[in-house]
N, C-alpha and C. Protein backbone atom coordinates (compact mmCIF):
# COMPACT_ATOMS: atom_id res chain seq x y z
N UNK A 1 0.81 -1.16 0.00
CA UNK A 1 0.00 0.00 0.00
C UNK A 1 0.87 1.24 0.00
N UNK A 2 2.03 1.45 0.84
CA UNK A 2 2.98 2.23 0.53
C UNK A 2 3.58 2.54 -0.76
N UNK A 3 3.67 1.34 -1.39
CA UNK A 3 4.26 1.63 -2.73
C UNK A 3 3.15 1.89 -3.34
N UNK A 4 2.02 1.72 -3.35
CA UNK A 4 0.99 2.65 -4.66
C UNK A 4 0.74 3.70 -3.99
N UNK A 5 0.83 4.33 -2.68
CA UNK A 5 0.97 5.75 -2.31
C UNK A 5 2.03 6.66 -3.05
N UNK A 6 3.39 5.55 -2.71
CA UNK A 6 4.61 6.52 -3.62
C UNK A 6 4.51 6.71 -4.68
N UNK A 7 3.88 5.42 -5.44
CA UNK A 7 4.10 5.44 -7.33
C UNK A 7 3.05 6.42 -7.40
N UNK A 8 1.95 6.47 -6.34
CA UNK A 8 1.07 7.46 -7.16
C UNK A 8 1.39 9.16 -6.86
N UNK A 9 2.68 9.14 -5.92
CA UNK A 9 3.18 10.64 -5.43
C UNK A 9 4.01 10.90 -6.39
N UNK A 10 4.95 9.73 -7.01
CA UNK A 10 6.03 10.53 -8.41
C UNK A 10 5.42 10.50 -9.18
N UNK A 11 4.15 10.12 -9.69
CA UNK A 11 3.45 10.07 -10.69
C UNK A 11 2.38 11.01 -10.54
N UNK A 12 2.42 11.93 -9.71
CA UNK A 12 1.32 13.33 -9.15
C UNK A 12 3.05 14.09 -9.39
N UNK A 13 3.88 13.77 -8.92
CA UNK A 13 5.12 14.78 -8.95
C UNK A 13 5.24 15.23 -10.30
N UNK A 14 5.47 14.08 -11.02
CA UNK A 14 5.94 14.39 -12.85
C UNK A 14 4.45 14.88 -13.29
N UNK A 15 3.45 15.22 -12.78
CA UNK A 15 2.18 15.63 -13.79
C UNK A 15 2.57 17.34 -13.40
N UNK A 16 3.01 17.44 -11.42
CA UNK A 16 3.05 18.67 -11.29
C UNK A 16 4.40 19.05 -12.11
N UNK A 17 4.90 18.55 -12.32
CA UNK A 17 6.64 19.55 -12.84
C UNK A 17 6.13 19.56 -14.51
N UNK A 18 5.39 18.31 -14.65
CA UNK A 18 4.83 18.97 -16.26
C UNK A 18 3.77 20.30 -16.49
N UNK A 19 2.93 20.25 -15.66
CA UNK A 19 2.42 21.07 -15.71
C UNK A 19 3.17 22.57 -15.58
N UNK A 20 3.98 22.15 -14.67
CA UNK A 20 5.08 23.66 -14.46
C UNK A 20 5.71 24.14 -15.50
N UNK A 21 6.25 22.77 -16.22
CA UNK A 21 7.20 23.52 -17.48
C UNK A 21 5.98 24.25 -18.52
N UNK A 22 4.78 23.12 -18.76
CA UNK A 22 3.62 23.73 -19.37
C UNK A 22 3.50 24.52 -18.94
N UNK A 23 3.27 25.70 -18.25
CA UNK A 23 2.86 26.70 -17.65
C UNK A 23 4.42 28.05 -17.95
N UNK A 24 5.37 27.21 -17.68
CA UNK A 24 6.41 28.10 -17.53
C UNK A 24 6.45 28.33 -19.29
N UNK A 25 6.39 27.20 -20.53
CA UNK A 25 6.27 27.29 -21.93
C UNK A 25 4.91 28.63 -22.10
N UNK A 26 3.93 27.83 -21.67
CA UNK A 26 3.22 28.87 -22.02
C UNK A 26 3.23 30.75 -21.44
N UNK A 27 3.43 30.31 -20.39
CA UNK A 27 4.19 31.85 -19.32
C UNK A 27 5.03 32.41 -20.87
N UNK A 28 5.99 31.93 -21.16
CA UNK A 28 7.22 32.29 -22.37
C UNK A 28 6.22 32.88 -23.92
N UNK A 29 5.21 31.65 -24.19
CA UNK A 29 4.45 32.37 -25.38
C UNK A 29 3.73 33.37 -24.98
N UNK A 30 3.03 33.72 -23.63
CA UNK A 30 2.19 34.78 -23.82
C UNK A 30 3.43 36.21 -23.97
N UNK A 31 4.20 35.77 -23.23
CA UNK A 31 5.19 37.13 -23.17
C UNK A 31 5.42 37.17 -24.49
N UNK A 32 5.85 36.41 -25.09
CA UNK A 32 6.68 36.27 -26.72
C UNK A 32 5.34 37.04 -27.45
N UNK A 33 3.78 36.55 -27.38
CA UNK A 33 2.88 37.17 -28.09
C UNK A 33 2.59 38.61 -27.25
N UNK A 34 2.54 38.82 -26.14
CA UNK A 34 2.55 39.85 -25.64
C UNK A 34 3.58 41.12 -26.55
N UNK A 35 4.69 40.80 -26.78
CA UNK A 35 6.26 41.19 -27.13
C UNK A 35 5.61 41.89 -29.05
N UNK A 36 5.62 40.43 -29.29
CA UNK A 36 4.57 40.79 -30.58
C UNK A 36 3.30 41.93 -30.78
N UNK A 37 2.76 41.64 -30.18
CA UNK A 37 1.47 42.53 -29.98
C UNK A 37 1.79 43.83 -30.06
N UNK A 38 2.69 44.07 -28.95
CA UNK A 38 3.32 45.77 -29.09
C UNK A 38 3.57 45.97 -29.64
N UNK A 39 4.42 44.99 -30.41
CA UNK A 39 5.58 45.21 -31.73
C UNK A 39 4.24 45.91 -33.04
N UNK A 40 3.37 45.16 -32.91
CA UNK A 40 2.24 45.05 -33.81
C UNK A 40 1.47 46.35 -33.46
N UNK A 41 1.22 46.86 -32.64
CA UNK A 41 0.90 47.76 -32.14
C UNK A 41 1.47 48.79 -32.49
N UNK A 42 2.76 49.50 -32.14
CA UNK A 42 3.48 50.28 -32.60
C UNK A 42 3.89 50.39 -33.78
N UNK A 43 3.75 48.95 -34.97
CA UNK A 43 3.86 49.44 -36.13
C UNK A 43 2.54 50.28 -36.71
N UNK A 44 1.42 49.55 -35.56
CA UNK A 44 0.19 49.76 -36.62
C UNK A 44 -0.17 51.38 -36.13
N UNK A 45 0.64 51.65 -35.42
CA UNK A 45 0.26 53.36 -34.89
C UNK A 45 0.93 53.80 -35.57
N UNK A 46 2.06 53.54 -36.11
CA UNK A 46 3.07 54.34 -37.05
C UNK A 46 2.37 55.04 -38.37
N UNK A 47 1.69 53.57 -38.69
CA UNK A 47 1.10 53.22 -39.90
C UNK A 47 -0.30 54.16 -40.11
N UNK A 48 -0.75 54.53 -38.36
CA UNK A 48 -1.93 55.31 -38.78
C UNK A 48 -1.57 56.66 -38.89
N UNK A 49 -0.53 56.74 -38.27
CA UNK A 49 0.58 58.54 -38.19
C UNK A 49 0.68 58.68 -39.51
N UNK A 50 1.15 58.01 -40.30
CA UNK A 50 1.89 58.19 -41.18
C UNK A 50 0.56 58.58 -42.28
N UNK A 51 -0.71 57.35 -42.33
CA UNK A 51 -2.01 57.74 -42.67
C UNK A 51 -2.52 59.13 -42.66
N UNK A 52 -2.36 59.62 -41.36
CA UNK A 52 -2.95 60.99 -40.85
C UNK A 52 -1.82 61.66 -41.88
N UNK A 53 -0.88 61.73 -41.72
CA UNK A 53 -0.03 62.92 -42.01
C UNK A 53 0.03 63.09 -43.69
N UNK A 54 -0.16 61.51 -43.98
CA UNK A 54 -0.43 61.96 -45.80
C UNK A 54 -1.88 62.34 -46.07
N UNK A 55 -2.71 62.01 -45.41
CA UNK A 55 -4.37 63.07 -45.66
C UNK A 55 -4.48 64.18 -45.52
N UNK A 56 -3.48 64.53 -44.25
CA UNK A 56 -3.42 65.87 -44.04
C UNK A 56 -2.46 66.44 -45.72
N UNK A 57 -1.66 65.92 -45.64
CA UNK A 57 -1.13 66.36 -46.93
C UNK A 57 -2.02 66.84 -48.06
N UNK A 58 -2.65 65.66 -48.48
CA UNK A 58 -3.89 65.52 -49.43
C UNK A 58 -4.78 65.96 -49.23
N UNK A 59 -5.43 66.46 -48.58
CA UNK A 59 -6.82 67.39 -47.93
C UNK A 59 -5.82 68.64 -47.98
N UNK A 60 -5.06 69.37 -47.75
CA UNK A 60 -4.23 70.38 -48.11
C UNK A 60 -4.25 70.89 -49.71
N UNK A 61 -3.52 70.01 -50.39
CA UNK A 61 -3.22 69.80 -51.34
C UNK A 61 -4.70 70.02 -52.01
N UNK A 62 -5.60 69.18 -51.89
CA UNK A 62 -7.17 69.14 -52.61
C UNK A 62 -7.57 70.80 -52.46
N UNK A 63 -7.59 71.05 -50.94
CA UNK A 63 -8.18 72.28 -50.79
C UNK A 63 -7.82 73.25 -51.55
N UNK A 64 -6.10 73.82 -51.85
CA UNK A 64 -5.66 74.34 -52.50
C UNK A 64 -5.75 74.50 -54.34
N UNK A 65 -6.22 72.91 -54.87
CA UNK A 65 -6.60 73.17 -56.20
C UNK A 65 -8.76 73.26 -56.26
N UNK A 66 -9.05 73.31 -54.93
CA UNK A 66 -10.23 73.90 -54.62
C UNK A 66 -10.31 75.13 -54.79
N UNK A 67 -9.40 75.62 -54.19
CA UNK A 67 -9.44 77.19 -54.15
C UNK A 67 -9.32 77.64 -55.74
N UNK A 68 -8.22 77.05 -56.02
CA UNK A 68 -7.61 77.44 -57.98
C UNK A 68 -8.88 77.16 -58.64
N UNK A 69 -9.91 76.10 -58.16
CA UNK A 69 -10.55 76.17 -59.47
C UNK A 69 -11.65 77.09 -59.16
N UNK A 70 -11.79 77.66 -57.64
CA UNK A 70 -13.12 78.28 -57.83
C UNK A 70 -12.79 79.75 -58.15
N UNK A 71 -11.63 79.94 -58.06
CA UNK A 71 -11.34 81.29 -58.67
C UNK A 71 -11.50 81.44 -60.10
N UNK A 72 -10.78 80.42 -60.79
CA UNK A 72 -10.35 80.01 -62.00
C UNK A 72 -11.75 80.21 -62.75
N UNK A 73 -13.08 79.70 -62.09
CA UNK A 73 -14.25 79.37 -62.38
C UNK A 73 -14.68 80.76 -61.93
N UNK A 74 -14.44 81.78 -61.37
CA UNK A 74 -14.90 83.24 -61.03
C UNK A 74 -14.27 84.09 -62.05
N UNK A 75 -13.23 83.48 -62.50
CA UNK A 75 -12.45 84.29 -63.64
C UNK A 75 -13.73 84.30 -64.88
N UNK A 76 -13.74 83.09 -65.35
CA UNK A 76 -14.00 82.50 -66.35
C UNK A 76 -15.75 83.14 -66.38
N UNK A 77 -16.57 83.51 -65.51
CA UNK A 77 -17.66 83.87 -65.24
C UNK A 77 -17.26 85.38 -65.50
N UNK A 78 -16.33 85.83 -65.28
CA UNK A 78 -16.09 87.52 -65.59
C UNK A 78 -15.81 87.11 -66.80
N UNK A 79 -15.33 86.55 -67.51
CA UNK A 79 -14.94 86.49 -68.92
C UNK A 79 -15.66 86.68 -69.51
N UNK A 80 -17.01 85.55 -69.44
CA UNK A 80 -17.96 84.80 -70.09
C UNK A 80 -18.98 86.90 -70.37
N UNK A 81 -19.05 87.17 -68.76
CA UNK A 81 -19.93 88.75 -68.90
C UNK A 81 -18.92 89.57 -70.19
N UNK A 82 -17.98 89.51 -69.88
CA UNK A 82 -17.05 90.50 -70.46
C UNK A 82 -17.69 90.05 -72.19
N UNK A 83 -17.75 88.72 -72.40
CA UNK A 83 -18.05 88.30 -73.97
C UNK A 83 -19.47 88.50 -74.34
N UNK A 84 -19.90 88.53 -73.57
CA UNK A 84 -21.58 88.61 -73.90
C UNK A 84 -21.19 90.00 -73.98
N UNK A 85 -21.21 90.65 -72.95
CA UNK A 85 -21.04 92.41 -73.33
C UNK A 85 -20.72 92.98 -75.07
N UNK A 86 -19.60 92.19 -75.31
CA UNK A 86 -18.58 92.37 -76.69
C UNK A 86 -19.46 92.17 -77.93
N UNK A 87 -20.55 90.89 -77.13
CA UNK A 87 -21.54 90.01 -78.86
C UNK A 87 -22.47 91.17 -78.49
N UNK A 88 -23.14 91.79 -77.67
CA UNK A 88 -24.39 92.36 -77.90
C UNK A 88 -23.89 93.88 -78.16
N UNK A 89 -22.36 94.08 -78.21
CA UNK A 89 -22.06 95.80 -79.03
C UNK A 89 -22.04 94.60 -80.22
N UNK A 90 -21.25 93.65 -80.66
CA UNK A 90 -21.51 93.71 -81.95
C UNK A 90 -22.38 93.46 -82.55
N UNK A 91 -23.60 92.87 -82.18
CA UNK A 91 -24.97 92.68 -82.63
C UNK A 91 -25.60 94.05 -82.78
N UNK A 92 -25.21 94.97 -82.03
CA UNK A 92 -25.77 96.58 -82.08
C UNK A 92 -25.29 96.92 -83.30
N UNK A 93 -23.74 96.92 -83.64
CA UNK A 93 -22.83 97.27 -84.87
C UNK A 93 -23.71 96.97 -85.88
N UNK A 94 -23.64 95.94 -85.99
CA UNK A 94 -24.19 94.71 -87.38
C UNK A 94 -25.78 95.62 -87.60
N UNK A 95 -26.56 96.03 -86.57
CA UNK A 95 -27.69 96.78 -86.40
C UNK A 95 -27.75 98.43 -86.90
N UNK A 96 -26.65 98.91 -86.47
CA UNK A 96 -26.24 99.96 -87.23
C UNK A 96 -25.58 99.73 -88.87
N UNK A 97 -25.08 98.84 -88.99
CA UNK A 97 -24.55 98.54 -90.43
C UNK A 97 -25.92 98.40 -91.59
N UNK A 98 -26.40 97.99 -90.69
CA UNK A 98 -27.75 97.29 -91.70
C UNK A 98 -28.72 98.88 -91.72
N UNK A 99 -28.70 99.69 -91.21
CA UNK A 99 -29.52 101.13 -91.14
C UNK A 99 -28.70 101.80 -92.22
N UNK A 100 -27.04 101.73 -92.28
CA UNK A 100 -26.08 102.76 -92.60
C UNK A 100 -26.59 101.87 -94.53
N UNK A 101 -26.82 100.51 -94.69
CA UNK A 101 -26.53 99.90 -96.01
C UNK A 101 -28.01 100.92 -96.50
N UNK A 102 -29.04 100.52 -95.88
CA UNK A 102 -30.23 100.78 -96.39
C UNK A 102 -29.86 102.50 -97.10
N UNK A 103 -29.70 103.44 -96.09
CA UNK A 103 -28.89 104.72 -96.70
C UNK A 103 -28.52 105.19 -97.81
N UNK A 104 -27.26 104.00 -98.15
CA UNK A 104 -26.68 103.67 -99.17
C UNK A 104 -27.47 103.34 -100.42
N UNK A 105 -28.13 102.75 -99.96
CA UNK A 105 -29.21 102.04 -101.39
C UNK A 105 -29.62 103.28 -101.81
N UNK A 106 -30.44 103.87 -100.74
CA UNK A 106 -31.47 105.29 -101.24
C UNK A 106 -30.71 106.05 -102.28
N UNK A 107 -29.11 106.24 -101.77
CA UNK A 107 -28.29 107.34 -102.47
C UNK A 107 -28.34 106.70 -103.64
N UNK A 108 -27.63 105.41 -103.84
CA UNK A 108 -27.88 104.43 -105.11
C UNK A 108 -29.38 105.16 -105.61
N UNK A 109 -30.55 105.00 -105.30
CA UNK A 109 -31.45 105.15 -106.31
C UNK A 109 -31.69 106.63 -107.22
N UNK A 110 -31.26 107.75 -106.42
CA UNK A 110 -31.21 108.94 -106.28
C UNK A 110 -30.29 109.15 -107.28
N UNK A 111 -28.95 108.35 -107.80
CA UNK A 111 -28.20 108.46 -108.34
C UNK A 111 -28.71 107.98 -109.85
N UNK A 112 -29.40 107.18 -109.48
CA UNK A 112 -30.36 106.57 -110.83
C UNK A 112 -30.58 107.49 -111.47
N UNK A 113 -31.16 108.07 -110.83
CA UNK A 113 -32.33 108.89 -111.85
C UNK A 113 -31.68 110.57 -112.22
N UNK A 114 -30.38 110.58 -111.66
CA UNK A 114 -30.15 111.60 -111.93
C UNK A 114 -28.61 111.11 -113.15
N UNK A 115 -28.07 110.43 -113.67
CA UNK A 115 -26.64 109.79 -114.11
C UNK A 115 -26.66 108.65 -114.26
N UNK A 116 -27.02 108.10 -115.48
CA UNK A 116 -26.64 106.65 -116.06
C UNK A 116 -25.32 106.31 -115.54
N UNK A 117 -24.39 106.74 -116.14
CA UNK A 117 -23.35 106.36 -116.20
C UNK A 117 -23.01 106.33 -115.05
N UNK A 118 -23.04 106.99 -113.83
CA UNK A 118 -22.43 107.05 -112.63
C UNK A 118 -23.11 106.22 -111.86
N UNK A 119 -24.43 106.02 -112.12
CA UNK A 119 -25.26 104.74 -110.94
C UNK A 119 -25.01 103.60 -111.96
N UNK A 120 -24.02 103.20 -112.98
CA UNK A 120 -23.39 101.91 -113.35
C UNK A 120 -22.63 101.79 -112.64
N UNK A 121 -21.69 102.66 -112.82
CA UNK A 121 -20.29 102.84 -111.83
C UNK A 121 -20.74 102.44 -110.54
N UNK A 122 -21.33 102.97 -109.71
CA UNK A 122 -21.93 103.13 -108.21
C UNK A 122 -22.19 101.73 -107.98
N UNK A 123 -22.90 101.58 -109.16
CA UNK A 123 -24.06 99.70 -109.17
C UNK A 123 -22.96 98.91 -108.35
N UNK A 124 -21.68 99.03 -109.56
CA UNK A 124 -20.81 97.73 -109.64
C UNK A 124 -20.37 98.16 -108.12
N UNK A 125 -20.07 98.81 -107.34
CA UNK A 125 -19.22 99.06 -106.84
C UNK A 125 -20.36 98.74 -105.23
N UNK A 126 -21.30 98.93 -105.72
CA UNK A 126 -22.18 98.52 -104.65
C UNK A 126 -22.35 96.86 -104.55
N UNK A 127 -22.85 96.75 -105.40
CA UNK A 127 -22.67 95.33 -105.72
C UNK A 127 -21.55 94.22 -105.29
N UNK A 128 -20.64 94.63 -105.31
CA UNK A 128 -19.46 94.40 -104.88
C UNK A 128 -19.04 94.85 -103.21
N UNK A 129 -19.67 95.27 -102.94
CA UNK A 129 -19.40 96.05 -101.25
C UNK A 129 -20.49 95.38 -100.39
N UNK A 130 -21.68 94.99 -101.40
CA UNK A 130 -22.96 94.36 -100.70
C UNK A 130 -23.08 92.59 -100.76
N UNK A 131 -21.91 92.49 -101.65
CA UNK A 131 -21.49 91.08 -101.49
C UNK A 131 -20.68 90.50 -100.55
N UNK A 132 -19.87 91.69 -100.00
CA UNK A 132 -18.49 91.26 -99.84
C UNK A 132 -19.00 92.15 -97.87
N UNK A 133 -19.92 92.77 -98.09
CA UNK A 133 -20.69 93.19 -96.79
C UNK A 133 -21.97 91.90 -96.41
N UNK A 134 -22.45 91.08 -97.46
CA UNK A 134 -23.26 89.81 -97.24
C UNK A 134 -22.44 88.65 -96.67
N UNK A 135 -21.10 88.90 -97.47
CA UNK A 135 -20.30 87.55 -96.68
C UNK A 135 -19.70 87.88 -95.80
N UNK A 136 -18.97 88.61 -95.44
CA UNK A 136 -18.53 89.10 -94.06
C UNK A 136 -20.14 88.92 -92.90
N UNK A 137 -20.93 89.63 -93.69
CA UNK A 137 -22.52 89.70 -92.13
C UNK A 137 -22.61 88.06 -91.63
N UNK A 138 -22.69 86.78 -93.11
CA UNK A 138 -22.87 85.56 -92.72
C UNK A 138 -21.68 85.31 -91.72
N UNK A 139 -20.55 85.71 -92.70
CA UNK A 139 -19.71 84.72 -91.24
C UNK A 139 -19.72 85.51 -89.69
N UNK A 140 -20.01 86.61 -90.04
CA UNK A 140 -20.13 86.91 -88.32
C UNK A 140 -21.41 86.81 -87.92
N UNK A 141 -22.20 86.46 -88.52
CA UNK A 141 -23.63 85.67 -87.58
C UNK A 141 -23.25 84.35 -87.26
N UNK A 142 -22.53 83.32 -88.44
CA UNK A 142 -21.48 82.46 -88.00
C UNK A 142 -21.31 82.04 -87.12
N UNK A 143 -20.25 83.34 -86.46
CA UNK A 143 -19.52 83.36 -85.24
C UNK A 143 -19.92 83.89 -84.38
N UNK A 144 -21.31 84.67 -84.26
CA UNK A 144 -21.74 84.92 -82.63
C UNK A 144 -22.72 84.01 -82.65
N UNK A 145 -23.46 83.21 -83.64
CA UNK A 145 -23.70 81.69 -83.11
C UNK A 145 -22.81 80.68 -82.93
N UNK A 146 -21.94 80.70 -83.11
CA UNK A 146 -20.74 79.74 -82.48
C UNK A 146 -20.15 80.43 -81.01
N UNK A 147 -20.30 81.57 -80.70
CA UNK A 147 -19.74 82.27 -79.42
C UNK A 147 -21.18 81.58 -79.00
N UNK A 148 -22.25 82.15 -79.17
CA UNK A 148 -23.18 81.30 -77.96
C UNK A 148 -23.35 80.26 -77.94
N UNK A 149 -23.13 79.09 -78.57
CA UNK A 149 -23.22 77.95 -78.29
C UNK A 149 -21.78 77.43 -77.32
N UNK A 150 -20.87 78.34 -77.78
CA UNK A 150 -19.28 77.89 -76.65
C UNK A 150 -19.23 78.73 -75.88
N UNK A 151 -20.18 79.56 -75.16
CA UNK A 151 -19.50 80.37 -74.23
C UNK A 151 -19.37 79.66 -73.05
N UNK A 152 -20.18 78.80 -72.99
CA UNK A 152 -19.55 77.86 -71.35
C UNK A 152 -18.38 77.12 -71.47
N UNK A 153 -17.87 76.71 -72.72
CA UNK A 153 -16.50 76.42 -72.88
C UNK A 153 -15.52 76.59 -72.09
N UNK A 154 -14.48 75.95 -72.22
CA UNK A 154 -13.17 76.41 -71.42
C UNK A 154 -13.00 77.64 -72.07
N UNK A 155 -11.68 78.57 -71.12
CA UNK A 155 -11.56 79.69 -71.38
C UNK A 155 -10.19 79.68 -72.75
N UNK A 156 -10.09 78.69 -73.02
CA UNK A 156 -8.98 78.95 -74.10
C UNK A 156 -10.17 79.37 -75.58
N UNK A 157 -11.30 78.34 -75.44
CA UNK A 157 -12.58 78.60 -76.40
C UNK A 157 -13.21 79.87 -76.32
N UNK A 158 -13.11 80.11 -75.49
CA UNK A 158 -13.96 81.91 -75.73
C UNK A 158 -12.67 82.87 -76.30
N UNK A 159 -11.49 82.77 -75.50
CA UNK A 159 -10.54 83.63 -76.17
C UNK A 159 -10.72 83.05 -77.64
N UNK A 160 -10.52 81.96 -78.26
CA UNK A 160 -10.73 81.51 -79.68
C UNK A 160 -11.93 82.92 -79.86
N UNK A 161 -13.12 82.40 -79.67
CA UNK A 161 -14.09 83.21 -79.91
C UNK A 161 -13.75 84.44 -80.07
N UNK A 162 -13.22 85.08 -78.85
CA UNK A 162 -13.38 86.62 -78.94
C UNK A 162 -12.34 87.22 -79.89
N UNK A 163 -11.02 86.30 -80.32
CA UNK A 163 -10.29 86.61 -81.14
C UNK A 163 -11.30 86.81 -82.77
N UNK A 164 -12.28 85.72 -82.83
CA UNK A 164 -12.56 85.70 -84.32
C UNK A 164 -13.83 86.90 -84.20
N UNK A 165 -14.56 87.09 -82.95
CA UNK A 165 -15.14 88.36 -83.01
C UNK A 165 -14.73 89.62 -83.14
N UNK A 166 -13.68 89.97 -82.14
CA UNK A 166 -12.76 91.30 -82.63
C UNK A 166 -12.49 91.34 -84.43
N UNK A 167 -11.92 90.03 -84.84
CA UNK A 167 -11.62 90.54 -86.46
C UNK A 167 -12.32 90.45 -86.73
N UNK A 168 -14.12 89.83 -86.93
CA UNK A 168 -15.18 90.24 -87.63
C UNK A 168 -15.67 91.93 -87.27
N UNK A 169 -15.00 92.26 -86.38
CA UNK A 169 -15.76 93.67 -86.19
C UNK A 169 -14.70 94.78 -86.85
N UNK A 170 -13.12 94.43 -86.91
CA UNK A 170 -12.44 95.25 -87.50
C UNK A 170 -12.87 95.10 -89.07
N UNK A 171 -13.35 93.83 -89.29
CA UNK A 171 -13.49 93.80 -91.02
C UNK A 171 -14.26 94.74 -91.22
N UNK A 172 -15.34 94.64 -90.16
CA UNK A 172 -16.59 95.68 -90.48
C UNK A 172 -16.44 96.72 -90.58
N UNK A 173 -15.39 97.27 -89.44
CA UNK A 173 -14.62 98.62 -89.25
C UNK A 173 -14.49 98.99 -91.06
N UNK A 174 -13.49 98.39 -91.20
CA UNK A 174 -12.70 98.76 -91.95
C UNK A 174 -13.71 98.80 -93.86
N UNK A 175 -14.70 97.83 -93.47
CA UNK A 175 -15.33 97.83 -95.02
C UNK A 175 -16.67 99.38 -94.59
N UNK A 176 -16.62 99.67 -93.55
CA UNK A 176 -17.60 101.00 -93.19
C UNK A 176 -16.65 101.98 -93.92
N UNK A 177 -15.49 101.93 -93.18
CA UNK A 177 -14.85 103.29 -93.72
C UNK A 177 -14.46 103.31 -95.09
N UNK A 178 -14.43 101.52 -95.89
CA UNK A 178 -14.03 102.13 -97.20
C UNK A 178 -15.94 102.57 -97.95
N UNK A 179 -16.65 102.19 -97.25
CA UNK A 179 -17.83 102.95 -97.54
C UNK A 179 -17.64 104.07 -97.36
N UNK A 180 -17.34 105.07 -96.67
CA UNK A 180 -17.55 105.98 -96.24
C UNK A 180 -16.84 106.83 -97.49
N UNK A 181 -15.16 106.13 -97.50
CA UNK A 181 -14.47 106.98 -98.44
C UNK A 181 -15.41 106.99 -99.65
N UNK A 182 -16.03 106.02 -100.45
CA UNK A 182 -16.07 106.00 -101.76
C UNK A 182 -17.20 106.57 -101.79
């Protein structure tokens, strides 16, 4: 009876010293995962620093071509007034041109009846000024229906525009005054 007391005390001994090293192994992994964890931890805080600090970057950065475009887009709205302003003097022009032609005609008829020969002369020369005043009027109706259909365009398209409006209005300029001379 003694001896199955003892066999069963080294055999309670070796369960406790196993259990100990089990305990002391596992004691070692939690530290080792503990060890980890931080490790894991401190990368993953790095990782959110580093997160923060490039949004902040980028929310910076965004805001700033926020700002560019709403100016850019306040520009482009003064432009857009500035071009409408420009089409409705030249729609006035084209309005005065068309009063100043009619004028012209009258003198033409007046000339009729007073000088063959000079209301031939006059004819051709009208004829020729009222052609060349018909194709110039088309292409700049043309082009202030092409300005209103692009004025919401980018702003490189309206400068296009306002470039081909300015020279439809110098043509005009310039075929008034050779009216005027002749």
């Amino acid at each position: 009876r003694c001896r199955d007391l003892e066999e069963e005390r080294e055999e309670a001994m070796e369960r406790a010293e196993r259990a100990e090293r089990t305990v002391r192994q596992l004691d070692g992994d939690a530290k080792e995962a503990r060890m980890d964890l931080e490790a894991l931890k401190d990368e993953y805080e790095t990782k959110i620093s580093d997160l923060n600090d490039e949004l902040d970057k980028l929310r910076d950065t965004y805001e700033k071509q926020l700002d560019e475009l709403s100016n850019e887009r306040s520009d482009q709205k003064n432009r857009l007034k500035e071009l409408e302003n420009k089409l409705q003097e030249a729609q006035n022009e084209i309005k005065d041109l068309d009063g100043e032609n009619t004028e012209l005609q009258e003198t033409v008829d007046a000339m009729e009846k007073n000088m063959q020969h000079v209301r031939d002369d006059f004819q051709k020369r009208m004829d020729t000024s009222r052609e060349e005043f018909q194709v110039q009027t088309e292409e700049y109706l043309e082009q202030i229906e092409t300005l209103q259909n692009e004025l919401d365009d980018k702003r490189k398209e309206a400068s296009d525009a306002l470039y081909e409006n300015d020279k439809a209005i110098d043509t005009i300029r310039n075929l008034e005054q050779d009216l005027r001379e002749k």
